[in-house]
Protein backbone atom coordinates (compact mmCIF):
# COMPACT_ATOMS: atom_id res chain seq x y z
CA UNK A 1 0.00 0.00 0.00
CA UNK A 2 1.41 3.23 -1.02
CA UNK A 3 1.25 6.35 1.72
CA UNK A 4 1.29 9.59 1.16
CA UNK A 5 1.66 12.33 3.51
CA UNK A 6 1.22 16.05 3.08
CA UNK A 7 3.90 18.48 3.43
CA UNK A 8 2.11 20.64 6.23
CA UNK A 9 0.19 19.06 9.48
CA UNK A 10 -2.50 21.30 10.76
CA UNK A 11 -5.77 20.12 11.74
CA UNK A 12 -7.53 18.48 14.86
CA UNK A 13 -6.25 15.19 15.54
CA UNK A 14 -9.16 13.18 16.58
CA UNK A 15 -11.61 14.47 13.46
CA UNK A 16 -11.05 12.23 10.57
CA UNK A 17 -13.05 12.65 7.17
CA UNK A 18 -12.37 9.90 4.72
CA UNK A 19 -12.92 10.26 1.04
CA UNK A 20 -13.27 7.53 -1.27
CA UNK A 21 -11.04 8.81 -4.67
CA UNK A 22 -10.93 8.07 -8.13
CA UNK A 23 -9.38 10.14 -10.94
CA UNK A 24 -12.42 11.41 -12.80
CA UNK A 25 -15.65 13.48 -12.12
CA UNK A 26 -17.16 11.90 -9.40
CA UNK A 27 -13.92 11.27 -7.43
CA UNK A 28 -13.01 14.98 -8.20
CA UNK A 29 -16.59 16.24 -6.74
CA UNK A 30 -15.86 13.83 -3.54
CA UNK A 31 -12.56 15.34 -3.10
CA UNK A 32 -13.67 19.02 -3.14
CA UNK A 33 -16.48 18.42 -1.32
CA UNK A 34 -14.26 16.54 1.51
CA UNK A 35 -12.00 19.46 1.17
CA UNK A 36 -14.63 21.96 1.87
CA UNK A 37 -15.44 19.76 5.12
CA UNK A 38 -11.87 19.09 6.36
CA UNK A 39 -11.61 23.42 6.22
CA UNK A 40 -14.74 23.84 8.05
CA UNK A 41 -14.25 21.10 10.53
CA UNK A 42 -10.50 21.59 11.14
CA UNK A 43 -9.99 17.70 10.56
CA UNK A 44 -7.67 15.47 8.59
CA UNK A 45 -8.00 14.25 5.49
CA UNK A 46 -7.73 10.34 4.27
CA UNK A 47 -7.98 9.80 0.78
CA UNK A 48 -8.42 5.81 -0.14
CA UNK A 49 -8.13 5.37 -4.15
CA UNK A 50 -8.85 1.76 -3.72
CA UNK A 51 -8.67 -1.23 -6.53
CA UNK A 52 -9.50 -4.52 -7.30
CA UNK A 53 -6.08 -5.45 -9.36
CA UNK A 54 -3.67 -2.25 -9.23
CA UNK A 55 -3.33 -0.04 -11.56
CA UNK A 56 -3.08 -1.93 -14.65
CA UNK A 57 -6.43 -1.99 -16.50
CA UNK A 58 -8.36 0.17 -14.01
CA UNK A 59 -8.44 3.56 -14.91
CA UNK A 60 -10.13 4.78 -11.31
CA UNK A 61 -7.08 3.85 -9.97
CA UNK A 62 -4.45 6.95 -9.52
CA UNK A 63 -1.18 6.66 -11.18
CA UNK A 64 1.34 8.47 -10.18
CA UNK A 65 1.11 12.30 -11.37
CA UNK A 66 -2.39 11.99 -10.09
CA UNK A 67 -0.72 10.80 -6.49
CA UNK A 68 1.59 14.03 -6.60
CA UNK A 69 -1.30 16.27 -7.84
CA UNK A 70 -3.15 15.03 -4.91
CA UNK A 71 -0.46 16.00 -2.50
CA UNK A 72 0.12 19.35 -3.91
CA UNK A 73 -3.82 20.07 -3.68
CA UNK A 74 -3.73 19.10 0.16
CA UNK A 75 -0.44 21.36 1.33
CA UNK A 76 -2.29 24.31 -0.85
CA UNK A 77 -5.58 23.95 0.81
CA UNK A 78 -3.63 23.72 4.56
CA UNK A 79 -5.88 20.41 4.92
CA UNK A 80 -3.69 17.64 6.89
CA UNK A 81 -4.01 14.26 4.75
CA UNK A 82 -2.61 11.20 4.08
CA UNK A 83 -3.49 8.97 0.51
CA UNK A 84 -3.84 5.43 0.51
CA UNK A 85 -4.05 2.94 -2.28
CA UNK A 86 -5.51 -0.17 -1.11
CA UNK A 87 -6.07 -3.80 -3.07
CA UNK A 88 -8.07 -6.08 -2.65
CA UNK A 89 -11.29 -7.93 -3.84
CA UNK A 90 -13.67 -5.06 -3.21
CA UNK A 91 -13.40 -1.36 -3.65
CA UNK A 92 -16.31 -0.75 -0.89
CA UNK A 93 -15.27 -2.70 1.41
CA UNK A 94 -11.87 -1.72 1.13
CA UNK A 95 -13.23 2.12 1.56
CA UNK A 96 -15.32 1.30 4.58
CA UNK A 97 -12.18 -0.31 6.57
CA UNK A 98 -10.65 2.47 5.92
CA UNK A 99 -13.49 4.77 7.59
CA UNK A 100 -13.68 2.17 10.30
CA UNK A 101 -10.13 2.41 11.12
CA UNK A 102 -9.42 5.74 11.02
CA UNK A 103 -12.55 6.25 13.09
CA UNK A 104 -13.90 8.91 10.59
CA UNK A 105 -16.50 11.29 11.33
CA UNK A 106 -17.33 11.64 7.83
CA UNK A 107 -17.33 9.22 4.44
CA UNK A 108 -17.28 11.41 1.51
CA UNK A 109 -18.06 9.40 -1.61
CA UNK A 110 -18.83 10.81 -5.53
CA UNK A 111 -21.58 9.15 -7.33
CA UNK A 112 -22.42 8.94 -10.82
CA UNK A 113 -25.64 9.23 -13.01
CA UNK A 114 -26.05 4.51 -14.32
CA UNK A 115 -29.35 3.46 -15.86
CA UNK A 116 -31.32 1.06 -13.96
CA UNK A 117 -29.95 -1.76 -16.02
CA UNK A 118 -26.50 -0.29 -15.72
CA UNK A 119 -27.11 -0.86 -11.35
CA UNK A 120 -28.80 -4.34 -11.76
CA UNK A 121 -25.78 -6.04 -13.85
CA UNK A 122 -23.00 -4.12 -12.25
CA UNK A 123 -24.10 -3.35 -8.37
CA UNK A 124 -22.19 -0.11 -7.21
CA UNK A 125 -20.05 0.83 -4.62
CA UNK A 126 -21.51 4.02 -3.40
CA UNK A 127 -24.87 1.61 -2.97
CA UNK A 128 -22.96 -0.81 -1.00
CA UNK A 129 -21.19 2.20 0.99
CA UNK A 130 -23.80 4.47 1.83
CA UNK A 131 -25.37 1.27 3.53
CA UNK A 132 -22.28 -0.43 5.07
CA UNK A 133 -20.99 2.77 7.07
CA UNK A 134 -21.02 3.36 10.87
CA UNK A 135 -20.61 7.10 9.72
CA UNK A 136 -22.58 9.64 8.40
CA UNK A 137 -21.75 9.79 4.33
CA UNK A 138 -21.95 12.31 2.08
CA UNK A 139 -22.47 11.72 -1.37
CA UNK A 140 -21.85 14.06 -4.09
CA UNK A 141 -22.52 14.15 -7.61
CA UNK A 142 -20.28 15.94 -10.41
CA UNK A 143 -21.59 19.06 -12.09
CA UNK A 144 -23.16 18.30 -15.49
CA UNK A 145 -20.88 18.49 -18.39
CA UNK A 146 -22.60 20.96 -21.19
């Protein structure tokens, strides 16, 4: 698992808000909205870009300019953080372990607009994380592109 730490530590030490990541709209939306809360709330920051099989073949998954884009956008918003890229066989429940051991006050997750058919044959993590936390979650969805 790769860890990344920001540059400048400021923040409260007991609030954690977690944000489930991915490099595209929704995970963009999650991130400023978790942003926004971290500033307001004086907390730390965990980012978890999590994946099934690494980085090969999943493009949700953030390579490495995305990782040091990430950093830079914590230091310049004075938000404490860390980034962690998990593995393992699923994405939510990889994101909620994360909440669960960091203790999080807030799960911050992006969603994004599926046809019903689209939710029946693939399932979806937001679904399966807005139900499985012990936290409050806030989920966000991207502005519309037009």
């Amino acid at each position: 698992m790769l860890v990344l730490r920001a540059r400048r530590e400021v923040g409260t030490v007991g609030t954690t808000i977690v944000v489930g990541y991915s490099p595209d709209p929704p995970g963009t939306a999650a991130l400023d909205a978790a942003l926004e809360e971290a500033r307001v709330r004086d907390a730390r920051l965990l980012v978890v870009n999590a994946t099934r099989g690494g980085a090969l073949g999943d493009d949700t998954y953030a390579c490495a300019e995305d990782l040091e884009a990430l950093e830079r956008r914590l230091a310049e918003c004075g938000v404490a953080g860390e980034v962690h890229q998990p593995m393992g066989r699923d994405v939510a429940e990889l994101i909620l372990a994360a909440a669960e051991e960091a203790d999080a006050a807030l799960l911050v997750i992006g969603v994004r607009r599926r046809s019903a058919v689209g939710k029946l044959l693939l399932g979806s993590v937001s679904q399966r994380v807005l139900l499985g936390a012990e936290c409050p979650v806030l989920a966000v969805k991207p502005p519309l592109a037009g």
